[in-house]
C-alpha atoms as a PDB file:
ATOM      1  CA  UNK A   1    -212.609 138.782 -35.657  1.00  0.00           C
ATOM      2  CA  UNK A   2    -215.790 141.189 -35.070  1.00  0.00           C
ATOM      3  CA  UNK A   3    -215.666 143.753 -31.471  1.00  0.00           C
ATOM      4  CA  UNK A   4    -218.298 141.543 -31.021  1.00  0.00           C
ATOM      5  CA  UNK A   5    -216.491 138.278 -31.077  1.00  0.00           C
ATOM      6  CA  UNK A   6    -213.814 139.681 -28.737  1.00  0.00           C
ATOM      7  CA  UNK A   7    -215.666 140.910 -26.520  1.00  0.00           C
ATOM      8  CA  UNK A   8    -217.187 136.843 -26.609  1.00  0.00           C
ATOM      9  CA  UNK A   9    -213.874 135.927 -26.449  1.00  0.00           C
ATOM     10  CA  UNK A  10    -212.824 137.848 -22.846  1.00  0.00           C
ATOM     11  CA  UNK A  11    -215.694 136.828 -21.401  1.00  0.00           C
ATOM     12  CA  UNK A  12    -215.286 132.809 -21.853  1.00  0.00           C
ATOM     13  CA  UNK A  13    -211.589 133.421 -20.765  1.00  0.00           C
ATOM     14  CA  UNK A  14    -212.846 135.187 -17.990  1.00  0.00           C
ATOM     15  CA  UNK A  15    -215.163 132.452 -16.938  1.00  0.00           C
ATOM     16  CA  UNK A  16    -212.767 129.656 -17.569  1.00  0.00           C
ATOM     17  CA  UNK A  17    -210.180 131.302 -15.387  1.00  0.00           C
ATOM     18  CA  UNK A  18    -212.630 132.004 -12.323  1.00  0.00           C
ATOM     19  CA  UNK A  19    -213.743 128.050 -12.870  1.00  0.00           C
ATOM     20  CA  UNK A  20    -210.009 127.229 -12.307  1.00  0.00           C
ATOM     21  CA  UNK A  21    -209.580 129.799  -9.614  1.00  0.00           C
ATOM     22  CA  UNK A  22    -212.192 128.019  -8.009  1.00  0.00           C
ATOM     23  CA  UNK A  23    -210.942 125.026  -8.307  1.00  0.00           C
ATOM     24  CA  UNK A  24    -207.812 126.221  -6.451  1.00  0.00           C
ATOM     25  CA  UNK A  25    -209.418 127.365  -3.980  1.00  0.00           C
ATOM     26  CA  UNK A  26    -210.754 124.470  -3.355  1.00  0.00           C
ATOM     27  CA  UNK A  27    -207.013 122.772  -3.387  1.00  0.00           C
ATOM     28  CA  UNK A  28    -206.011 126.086  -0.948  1.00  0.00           C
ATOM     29  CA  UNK A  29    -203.967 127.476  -3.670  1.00  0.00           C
ATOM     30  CA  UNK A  30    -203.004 130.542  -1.987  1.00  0.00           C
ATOM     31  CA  UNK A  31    -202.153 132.314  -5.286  1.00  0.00           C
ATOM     32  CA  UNK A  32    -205.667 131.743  -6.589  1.00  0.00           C
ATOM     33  CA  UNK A  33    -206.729 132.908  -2.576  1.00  0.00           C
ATOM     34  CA  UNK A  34    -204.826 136.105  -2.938  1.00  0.00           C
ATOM     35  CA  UNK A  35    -206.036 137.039  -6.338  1.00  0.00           C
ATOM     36  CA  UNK A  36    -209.857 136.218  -5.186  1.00  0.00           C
ATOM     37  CA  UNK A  37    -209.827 138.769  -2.184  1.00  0.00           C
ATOM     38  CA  UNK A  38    -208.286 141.213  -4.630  1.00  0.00           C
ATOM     39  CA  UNK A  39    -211.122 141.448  -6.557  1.00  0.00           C
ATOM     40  CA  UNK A  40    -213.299 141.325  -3.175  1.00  0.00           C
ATOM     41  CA  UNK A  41    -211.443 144.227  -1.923  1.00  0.00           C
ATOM     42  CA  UNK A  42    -212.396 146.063  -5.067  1.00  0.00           C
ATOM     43  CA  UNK A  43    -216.067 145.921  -4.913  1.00  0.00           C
ATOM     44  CA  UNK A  44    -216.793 148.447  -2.227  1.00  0.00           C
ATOM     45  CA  UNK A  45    -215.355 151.248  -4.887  1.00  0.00           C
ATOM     46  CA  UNK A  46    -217.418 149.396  -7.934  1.00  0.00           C
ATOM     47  CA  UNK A  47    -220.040 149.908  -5.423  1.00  0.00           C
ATOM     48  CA  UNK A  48    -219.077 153.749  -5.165  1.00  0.00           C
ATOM     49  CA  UNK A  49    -218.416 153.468  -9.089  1.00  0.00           C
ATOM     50  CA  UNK A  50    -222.609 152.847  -9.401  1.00  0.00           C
ATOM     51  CA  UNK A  51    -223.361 155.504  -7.017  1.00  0.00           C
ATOM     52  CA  UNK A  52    -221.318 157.999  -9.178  1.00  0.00           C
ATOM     53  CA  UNK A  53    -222.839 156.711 -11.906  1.00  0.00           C
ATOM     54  CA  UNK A  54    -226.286 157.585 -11.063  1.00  0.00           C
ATOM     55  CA  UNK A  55    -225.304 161.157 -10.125  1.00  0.00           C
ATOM     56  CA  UNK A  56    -223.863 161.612 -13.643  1.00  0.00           C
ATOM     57  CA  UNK A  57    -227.552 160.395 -15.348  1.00  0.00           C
ATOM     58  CA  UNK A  58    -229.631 162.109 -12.389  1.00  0.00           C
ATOM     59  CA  UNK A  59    -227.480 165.415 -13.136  1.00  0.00           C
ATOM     60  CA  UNK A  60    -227.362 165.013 -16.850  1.00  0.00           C
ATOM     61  CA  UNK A  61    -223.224 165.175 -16.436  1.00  0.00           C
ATOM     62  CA  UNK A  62    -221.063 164.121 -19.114  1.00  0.00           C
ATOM     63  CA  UNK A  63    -218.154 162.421 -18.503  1.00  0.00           C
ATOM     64  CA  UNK A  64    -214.806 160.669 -20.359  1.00  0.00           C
ATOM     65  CA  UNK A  65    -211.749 158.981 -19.045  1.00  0.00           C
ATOM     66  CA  UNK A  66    -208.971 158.567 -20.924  1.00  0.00           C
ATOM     67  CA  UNK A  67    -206.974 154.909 -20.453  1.00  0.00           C
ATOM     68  CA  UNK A  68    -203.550 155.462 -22.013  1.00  0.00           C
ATOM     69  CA  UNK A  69    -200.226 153.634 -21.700  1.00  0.00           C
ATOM     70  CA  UNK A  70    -197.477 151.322 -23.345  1.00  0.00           C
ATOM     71  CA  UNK A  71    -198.970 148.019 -24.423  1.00  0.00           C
ATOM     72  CA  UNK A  72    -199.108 145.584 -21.371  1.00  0.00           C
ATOM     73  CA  UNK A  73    -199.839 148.224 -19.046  1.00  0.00           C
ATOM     74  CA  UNK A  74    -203.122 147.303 -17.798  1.00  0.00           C
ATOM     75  CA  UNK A  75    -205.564 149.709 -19.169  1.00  0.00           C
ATOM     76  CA  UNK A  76    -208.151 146.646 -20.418  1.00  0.00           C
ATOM     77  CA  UNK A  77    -208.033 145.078 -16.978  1.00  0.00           C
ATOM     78  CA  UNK A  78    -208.535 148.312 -15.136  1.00  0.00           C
ATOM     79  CA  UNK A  79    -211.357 149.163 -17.640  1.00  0.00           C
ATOM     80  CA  UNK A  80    -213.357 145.464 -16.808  1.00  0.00           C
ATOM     81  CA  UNK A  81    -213.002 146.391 -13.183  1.00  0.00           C
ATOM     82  CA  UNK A  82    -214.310 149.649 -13.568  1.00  0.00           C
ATOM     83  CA  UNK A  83    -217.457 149.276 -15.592  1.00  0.00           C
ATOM     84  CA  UNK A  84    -218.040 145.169 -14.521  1.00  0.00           C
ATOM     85  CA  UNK A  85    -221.251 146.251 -12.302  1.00  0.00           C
ATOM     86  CA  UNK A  86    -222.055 150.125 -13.799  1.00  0.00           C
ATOM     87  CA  UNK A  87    -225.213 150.069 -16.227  1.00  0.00           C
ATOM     88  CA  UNK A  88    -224.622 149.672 -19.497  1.00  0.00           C
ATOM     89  CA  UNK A  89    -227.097 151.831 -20.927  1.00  0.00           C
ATOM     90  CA  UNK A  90    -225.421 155.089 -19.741  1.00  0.00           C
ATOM     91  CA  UNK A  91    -221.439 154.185 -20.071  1.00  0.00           C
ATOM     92  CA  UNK A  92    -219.324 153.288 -23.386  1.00  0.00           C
ATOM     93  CA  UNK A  93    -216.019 151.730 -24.212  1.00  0.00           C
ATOM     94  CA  UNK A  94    -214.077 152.744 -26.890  1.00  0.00           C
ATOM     95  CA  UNK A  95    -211.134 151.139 -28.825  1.00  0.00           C
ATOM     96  CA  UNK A  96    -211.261 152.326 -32.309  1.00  0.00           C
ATOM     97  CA  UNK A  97    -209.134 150.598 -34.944  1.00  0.00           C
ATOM     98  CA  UNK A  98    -206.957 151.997 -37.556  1.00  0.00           C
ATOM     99  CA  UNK A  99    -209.046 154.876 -39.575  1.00  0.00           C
ATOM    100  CA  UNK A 100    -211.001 153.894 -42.430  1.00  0.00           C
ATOM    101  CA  UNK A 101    -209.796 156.090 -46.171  1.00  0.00           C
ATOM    102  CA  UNK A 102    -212.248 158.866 -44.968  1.00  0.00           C
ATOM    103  CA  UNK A 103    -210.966 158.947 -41.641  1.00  0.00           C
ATOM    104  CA  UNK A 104    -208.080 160.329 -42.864  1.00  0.00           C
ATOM    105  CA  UNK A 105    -209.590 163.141 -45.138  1.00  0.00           C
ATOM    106  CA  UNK A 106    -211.290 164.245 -41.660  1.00  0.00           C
ATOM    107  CA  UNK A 107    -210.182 166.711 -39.328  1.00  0.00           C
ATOM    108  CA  UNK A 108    -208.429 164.412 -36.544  1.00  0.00           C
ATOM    109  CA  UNK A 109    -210.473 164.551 -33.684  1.00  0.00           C
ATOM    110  CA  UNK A 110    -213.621 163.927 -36.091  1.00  0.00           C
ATOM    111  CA  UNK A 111    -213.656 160.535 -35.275  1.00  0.00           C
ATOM    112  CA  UNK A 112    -213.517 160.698 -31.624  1.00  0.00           C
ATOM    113  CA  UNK A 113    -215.953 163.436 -31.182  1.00  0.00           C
ATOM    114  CA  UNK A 114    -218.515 161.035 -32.595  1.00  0.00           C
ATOM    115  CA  UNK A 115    -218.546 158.856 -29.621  1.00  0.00           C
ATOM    116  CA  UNK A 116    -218.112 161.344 -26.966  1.00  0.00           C
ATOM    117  CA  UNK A 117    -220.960 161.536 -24.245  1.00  0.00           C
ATOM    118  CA  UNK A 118    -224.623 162.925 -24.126  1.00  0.00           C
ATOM    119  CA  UNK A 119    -225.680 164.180 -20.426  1.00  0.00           C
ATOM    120  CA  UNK A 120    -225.786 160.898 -18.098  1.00  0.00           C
ATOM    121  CA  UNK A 121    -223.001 159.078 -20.239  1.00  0.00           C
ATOM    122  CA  UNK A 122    -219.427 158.438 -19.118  1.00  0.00           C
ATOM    123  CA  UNK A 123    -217.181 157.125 -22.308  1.00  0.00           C
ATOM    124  CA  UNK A 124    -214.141 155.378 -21.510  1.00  0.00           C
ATOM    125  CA  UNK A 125    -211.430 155.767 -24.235  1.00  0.00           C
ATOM    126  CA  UNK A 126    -209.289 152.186 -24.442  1.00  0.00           C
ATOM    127  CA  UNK A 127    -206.657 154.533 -26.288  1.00  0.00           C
ATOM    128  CA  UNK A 128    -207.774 157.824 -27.195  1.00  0.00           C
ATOM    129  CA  UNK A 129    -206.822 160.793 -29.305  1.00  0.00           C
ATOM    130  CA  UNK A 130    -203.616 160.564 -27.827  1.00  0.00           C
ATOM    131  CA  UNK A 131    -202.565 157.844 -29.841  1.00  0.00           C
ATOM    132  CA  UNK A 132    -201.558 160.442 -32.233  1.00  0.00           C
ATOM    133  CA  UNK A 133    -198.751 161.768 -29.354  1.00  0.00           C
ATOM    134  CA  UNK A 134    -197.524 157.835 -29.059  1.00  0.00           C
ATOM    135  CA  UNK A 135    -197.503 154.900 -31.178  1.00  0.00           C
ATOM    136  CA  UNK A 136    -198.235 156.834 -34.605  1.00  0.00           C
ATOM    137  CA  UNK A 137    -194.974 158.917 -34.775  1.00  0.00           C
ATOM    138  CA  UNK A 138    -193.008 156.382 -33.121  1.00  0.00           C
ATOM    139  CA  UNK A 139    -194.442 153.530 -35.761  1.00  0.00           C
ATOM    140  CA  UNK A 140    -194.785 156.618 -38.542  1.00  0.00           C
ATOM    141  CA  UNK A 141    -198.013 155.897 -38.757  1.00  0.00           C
ATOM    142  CA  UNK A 142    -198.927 160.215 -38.713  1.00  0.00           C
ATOM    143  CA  UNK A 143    -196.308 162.665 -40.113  1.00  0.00           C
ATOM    144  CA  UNK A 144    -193.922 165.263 -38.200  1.00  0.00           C
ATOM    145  CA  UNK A 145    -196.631 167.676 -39.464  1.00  0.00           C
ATOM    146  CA  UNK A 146    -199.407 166.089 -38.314  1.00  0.00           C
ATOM    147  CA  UNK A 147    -198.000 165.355 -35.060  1.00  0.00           C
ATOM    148  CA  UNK A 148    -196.764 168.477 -34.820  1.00  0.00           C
ATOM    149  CA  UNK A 149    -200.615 169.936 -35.294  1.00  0.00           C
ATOM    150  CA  UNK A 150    -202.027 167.513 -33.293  1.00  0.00           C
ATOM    151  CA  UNK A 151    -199.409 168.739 -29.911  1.00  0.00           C
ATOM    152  CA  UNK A 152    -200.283 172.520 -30.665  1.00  0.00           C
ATOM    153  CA  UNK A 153    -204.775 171.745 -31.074  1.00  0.00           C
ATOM    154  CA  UNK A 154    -205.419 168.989 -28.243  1.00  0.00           C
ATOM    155  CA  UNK A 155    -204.589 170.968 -25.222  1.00  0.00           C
ATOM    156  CA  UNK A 156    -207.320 173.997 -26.769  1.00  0.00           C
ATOM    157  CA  UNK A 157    -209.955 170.858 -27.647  1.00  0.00           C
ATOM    158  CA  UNK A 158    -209.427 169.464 -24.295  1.00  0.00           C
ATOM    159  CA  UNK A 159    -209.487 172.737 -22.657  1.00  0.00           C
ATOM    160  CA  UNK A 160    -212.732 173.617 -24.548  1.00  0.00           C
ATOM    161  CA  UNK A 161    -214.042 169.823 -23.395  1.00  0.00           C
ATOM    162  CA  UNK A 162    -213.983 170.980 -20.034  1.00  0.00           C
ATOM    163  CA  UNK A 163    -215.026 174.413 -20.217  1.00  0.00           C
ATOM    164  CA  UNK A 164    -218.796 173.118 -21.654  1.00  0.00           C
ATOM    165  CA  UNK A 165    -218.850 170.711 -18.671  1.00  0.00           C
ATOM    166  CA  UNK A 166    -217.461 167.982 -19.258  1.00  0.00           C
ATOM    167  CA  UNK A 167    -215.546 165.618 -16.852  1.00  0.00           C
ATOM    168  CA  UNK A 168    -212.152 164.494 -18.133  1.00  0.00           C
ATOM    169  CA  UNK A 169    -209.698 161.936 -16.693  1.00  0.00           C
ATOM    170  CA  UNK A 170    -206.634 161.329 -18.205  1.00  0.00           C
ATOM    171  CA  UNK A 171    -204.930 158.124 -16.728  1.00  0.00           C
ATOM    172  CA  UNK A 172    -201.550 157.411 -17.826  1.00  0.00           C
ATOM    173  CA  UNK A 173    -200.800 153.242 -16.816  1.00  0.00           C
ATOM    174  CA  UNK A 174    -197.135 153.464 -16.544  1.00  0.00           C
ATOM    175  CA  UNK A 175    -195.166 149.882 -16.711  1.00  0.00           C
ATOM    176  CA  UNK A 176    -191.496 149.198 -16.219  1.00  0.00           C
ATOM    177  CA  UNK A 177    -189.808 147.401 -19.127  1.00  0.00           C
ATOM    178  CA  UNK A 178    -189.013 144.194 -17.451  1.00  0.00           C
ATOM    179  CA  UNK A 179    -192.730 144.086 -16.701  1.00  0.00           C
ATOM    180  CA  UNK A 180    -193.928 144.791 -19.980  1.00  0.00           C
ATOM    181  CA  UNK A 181    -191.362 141.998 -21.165  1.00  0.00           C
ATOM    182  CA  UNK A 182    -192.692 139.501 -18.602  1.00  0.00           C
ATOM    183  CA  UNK A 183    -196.505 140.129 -19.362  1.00  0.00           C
ATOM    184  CA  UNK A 184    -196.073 139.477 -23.394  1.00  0.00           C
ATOM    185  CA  UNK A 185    -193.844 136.341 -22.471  1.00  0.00           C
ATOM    186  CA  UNK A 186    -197.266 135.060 -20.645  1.00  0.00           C
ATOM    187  CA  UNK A 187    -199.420 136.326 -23.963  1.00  0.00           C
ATOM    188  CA  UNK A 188    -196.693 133.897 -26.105  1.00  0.00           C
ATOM    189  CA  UNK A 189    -197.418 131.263 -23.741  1.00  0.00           C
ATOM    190  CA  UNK A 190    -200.560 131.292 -22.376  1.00  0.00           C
ATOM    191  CA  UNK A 191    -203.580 129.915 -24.782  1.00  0.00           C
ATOM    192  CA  UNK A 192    -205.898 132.370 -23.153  1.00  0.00           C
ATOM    193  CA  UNK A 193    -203.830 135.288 -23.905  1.00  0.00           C
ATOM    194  CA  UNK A 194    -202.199 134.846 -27.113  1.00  0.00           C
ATOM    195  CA  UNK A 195    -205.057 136.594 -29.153  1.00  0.00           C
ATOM    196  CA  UNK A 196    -203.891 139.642 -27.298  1.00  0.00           C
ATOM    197  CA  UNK A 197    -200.276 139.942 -28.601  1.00  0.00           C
ATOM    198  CA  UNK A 198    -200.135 141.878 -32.181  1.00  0.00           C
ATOM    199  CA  UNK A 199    -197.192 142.968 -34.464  1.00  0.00           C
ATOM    200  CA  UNK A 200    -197.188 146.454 -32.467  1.00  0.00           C
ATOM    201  CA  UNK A 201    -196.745 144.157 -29.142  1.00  0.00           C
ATOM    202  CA  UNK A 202    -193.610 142.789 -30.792  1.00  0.00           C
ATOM    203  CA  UNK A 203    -191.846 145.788 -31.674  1.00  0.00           C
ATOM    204  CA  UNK A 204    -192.473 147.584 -28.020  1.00  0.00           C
ATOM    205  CA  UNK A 205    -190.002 146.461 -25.917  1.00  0.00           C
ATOM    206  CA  UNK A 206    -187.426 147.073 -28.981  1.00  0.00           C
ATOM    207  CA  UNK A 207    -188.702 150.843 -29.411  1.00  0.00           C
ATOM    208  CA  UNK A 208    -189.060 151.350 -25.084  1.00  0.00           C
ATOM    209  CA  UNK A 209    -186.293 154.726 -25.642  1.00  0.00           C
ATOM    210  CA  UNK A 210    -188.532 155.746 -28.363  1.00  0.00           C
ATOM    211  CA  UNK A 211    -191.875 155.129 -26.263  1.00  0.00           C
ATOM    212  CA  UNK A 212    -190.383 156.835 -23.365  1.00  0.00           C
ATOM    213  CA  UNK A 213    -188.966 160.175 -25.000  1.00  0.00           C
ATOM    214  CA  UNK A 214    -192.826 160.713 -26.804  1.00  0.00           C
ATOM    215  CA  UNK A 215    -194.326 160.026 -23.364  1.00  0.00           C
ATOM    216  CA  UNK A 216    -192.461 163.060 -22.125  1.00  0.00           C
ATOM    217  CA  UNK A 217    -193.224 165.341 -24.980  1.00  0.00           C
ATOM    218  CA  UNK A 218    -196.856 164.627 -24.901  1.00  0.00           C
ATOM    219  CA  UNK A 219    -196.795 164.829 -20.650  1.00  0.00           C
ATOM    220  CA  UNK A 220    -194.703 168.372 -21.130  1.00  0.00           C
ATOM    221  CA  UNK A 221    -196.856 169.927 -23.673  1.00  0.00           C
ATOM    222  CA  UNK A 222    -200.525 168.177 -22.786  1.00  0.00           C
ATOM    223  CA  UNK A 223    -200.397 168.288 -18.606  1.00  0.00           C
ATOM    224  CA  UNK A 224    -202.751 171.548 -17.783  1.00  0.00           C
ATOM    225  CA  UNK A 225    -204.529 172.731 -15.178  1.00  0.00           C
ATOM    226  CA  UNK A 226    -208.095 171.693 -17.255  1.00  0.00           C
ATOM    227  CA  UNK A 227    -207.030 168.687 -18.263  1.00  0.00           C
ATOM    228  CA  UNK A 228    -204.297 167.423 -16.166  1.00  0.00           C
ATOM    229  CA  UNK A 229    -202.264 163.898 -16.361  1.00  0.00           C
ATOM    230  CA  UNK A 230    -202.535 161.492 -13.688  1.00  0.00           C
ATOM    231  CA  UNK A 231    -199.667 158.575 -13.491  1.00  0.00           C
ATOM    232  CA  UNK A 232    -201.027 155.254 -12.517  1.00  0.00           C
ATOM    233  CA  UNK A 233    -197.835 152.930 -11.941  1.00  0.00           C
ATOM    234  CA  UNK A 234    -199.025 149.388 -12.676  1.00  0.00           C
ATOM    235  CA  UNK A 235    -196.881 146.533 -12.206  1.00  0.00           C
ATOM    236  CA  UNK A 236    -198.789 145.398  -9.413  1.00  0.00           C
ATOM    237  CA  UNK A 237    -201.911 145.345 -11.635  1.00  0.00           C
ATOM    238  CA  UNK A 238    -203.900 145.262  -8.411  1.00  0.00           C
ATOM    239  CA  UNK A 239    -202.760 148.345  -7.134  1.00  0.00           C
ATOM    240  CA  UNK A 240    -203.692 150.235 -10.289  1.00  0.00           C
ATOM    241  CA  UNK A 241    -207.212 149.298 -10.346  1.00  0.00           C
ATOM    242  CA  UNK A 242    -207.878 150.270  -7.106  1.00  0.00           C
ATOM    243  CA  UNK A 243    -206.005 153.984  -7.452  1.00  0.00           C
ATOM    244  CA  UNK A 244    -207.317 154.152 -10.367  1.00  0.00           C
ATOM    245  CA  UNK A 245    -210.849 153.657  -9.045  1.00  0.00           C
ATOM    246  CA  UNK A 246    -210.001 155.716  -6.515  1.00  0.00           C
ATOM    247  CA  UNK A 247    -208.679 158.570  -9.133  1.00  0.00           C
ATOM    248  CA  UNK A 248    -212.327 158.552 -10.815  1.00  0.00           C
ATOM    249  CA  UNK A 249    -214.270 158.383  -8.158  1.00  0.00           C
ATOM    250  CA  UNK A 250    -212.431 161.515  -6.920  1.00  0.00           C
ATOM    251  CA  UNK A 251    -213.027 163.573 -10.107  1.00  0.00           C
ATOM    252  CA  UNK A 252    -216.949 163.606  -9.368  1.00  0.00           C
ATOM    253  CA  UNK A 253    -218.420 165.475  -6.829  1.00  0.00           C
ATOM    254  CA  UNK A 254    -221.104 162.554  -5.711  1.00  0.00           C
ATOM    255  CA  UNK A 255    -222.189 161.875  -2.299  1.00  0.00           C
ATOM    256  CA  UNK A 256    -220.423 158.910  -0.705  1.00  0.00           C
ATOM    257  CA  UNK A 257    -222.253 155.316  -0.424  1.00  0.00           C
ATOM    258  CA  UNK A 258    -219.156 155.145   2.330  1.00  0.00           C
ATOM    259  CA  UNK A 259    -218.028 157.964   3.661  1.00  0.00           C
ATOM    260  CA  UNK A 260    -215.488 155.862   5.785  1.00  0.00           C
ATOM    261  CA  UNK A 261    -214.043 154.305   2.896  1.00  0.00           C
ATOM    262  CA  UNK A 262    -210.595 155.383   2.123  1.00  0.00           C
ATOM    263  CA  UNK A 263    -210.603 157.357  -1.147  1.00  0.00           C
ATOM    264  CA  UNK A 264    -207.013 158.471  -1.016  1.00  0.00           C
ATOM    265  CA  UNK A 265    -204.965 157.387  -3.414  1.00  0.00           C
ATOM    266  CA  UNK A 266    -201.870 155.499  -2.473  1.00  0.00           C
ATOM    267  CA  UNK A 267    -198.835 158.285  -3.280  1.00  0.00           C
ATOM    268  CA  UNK A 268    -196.453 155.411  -4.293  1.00  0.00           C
ATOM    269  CA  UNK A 269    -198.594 154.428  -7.022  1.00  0.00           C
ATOM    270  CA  UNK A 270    -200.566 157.495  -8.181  1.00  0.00           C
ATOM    271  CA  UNK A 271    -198.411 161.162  -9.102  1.00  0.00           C
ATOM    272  CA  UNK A 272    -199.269 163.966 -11.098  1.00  0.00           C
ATOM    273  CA  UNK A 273    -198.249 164.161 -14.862  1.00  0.00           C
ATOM    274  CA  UNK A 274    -195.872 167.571 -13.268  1.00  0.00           C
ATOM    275  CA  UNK A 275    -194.245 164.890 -10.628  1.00  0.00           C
ATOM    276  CA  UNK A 276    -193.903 162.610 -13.397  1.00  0.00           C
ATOM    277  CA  UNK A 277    -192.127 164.957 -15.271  1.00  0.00           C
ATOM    278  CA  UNK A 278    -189.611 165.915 -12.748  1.00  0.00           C
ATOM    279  CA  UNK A 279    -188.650 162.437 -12.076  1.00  0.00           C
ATOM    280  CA  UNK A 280    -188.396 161.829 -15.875  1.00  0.00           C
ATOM    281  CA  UNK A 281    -186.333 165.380 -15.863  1.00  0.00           C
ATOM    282  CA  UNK A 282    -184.357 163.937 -12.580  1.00  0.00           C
ATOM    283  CA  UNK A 283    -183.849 160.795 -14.759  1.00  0.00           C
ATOM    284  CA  UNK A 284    -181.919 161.992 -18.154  1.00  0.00           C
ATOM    285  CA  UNK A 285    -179.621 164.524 -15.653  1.00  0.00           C
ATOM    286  CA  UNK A 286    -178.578 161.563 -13.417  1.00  0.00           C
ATOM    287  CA  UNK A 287    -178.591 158.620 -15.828  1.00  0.00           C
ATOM    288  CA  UNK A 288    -178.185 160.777 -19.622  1.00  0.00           C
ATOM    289  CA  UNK A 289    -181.601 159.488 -20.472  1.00  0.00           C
ATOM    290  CA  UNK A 290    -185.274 158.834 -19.111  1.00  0.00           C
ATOM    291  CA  UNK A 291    -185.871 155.348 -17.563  1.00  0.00           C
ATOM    292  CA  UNK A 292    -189.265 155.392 -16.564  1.00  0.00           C
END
């Protein structure tokens, strides 16, 4: 299946599920009336999401957001929200696949510098260069060298990102392992999902330790004060949108289509990569190991 194809793919599930959202509605389904006025709560940020947009292209800005997390988490949800009403002539997604036989002759970061933004352009990464940190030494897909090299050179890349202007935000989508469980019970079940679940998707909820103790080496040794971590907790997938909205429109210094809307991000969902952590920290002294 082409990118192409997918993408087809999400947007006929899409349109099916808002036809039988609808159709609840009509029935007063008040699951299907919660979940509309959800996304109509949202729209005043996409609204400040276009605004921002246009400063970036009017000020020739250059911006990239990073969407990382366990599988399940909610990045590709929280990416549709963000960029459903932007213009697609000055944003990107990116989800690259495995790297091709000259991919790997490359210097790492090869690859990903090819698709990062001209002036005007915001990029958002659906997995970055940080997969290097996560799934490939947990699935050895990299080796302790190469991981190794990859934890000592992104923090100088990223720093030198920033330092030549451009805007980085690095969202972490943090989901608790009954969560994750219960979402890829749905993608077994649910016709509409099922193209989502992949052999990685299998073997997460088995390797969660192993997940969790790489998430803290690559939040100890990657959280700086250029290119700091933000935490996004996202079980309520609702909730992380909206911080998460909130946490970009916050890293631009745009003028306000609504000044009186609240940008502040709710402190029970959104912390700091340093908060996170200490609570991890807090975690393996109380309990012997991390939990989050």
């Amino acid at each position: 299946m082409t990118e192409t194809d997918l993408t087809l793919e999400e947007l006929n599930n899409e349109n099916e599920q808002l036809k039988n959202d609808n159709a609840a509605l009509k029935k007063g389904n008040s699951k299907a009336v919660k979940k509309f006025m959800q996304e109509q709560s949202l729209k005043p940020y996409q609204a400040e999401l276009i605004k921002m947009q246009k400063y970036l292209e009017e000020n020739g800005k250059r911006m990239v957001i990073l969407f990382e997390g366990r599988d399940a988490s909610g990045k590709g949800g929280t990416i549709r929200r963000v960029t459903r009403y932007m213009n697609e002539k000055h944003y990107r997604i990116v989800a690259l696949g495995k790297p091709t036989e000259e991919q790997k002759t490359q210097w790492f970061f090869q690859k990903y510098i090819n698709h990062l933004p001209a002036g005007g352009e915001q990029v958002l990464f659906d997995r970055s260069w940080y997969n290097r940190a996560m799934v490939e030494p947990v699935f050895g897909f990299c080796t302790d060298q190469e991981y190794k090299n990859f934890m000592k050179g992104v923090t100088g890349f990223e720093k030198d990102l920033v330092r030549q202007g451009t805007i980085l935000v690095k969202l972490y989508f943090s989901v608790t392992r009954e969560e994750q469980a219960r979402r890829f019970n749905r993608r077994k079940t649910d016709p509409l999902r099922q193209w989502k679940l992949s052999e990685v998707d299998v073997q997460a909820q088995e390797r969660w330790d192993d997940f969790t103790n790489v998430k803290y080496e690559m939040l100890k040794k990657t959280h700086t004060a250029a290119a700091p971590w933000t935490i996004i907790r996202s079980n309520d997938k609702h909730q992380a949108r909206l911080n998460a909205m909130k946490t970009i429109l916050n890293s631009v210094p745009y003028e306000r289509l609504d000044p009186e809307l609240d940008f502040v991000p709710n402190s029970k969902i959104v912390y700091s990569g340093a908060h996170e952590i200490e609570i991890m920290e807090a975690q393996r002294l109380r309990e012997g190991k991390f939990v989050t």
